[in-house]
Protein backbone atom coordinates (compact mmCIF):
# COMPACT_ATOMS: atom_id res chain seq x y z
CA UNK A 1 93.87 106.44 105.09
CA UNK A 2 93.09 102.87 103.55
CA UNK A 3 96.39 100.45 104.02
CA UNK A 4 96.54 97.07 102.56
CA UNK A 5 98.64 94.76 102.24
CA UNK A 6 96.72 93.49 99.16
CA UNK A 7 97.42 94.83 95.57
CA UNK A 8 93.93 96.62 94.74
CA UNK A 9 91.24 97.33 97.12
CA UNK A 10 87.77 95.52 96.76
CA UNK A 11 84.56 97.69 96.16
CA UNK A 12 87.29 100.70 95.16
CA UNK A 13 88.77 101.88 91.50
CA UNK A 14 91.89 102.89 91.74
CA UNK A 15 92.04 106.20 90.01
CA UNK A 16 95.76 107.12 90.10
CA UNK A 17 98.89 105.54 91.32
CA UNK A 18 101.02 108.65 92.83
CA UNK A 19 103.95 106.26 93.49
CA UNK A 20 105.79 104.51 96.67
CA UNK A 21 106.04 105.70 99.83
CA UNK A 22 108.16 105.07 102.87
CA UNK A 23 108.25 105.65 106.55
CA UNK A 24 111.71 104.69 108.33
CA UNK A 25 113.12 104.74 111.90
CA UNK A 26 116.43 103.57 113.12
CA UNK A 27 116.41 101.91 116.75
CA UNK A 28 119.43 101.66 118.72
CA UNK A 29 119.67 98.84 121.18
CA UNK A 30 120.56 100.33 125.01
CA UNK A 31 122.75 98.49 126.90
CA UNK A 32 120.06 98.22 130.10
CA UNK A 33 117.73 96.35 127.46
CA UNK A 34 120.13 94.61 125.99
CA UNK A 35 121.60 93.10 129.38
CA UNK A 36 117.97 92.14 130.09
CA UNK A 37 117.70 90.37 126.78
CA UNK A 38 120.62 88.52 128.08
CA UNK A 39 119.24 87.77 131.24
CA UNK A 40 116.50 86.31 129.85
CA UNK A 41 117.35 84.44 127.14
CA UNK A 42 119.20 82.14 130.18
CA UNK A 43 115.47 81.20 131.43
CA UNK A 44 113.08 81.31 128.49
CA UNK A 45 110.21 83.77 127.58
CA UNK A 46 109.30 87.10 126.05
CA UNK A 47 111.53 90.09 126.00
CA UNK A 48 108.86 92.17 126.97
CA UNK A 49 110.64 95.05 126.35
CA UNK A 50 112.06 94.25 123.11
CA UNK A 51 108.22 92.87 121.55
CA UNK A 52 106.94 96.96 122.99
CA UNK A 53 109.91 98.62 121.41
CA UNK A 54 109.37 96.65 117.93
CA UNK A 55 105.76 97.84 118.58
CA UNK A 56 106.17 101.47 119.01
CA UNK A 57 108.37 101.14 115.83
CA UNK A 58 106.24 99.81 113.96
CA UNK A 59 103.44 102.33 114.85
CA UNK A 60 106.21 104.78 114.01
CA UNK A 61 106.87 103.68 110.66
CA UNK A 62 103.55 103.49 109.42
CA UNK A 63 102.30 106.67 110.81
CA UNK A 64 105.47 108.55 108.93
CA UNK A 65 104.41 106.24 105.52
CA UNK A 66 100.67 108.18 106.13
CA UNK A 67 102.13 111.30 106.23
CA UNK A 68 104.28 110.61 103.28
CA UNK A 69 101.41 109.06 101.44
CA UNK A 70 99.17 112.25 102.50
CA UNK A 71 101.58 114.68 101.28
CA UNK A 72 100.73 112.85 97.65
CA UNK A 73 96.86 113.58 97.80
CA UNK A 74 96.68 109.43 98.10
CA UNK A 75 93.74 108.33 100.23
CA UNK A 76 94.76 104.59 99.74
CA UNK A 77 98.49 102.41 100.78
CA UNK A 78 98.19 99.05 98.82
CA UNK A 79 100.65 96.60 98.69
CA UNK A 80 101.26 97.60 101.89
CA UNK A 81 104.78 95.53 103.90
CA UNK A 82 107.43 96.30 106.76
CA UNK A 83 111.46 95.30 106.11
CA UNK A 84 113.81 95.12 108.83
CA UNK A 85 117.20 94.85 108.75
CA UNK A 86 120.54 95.68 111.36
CA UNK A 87 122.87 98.21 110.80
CA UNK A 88 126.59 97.88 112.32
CA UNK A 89 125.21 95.22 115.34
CA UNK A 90 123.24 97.88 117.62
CA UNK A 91 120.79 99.32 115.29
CA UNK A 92 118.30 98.25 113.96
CA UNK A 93 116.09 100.11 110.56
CA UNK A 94 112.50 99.61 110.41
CA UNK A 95 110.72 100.67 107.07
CA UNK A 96 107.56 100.42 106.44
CA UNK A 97 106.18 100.53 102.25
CA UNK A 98 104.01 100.70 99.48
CA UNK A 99 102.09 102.20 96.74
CA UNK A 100 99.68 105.37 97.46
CA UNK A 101 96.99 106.01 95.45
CA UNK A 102 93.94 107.95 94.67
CA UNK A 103 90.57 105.36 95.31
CA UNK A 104 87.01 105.86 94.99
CA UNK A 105 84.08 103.47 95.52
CA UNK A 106 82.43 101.79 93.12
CA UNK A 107 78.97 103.00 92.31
């Protein structure tokens, strides 16, 4: 699967747009990382933690976008982006988005 953040993909024609696609998670925080956050935050430094958790999320998202995007016939993502947002103070939603397609290269 091609992914791009771009709007068209160079050396490729687009052939057909099937439509967006989405891949979503919703994290809750734990109280163990969320005391260690706290800790932390007193001295300085990474939330080590936190960065692998938003990581793995990530990963998450965009792996259930392929699927969704596969499930189309796409071989393509363009336009490709990730929106976060919190829900009710201890969760948090991860989404990653775009636009699958059909490509093929150019001749």
């Amino acid at each position: 699967m091609l992914i791009t953040t771009t709007n068209d993909l160079p050396g490729y024609e687009i052939t057909e747009v099937l439509g967006e696609v989405f891949g979503l998670t919703v994290r809750s925080r734990n109280i163990g990382s969320q005391l260690g956050a706290g800790f932390k935050s007193l001295v300085g430094g990474e939330l080590k933690g936190m960065t692998q958790n938003l990581v793995d999320s990530r990963e998450e998202v965009i792996q259930r976008m392929v699927e969704e995007a596969q499930t189309t016939g796409a071989n393509a993502v363009l336009a490709f982006r990730f929106d976060t947002s919190d829900m009710g103070g201890n969760w948090t939603e991860i989404c990653a988005y775009g636009t699958a397609v059909r490509a093929s290269p150019r001749p």
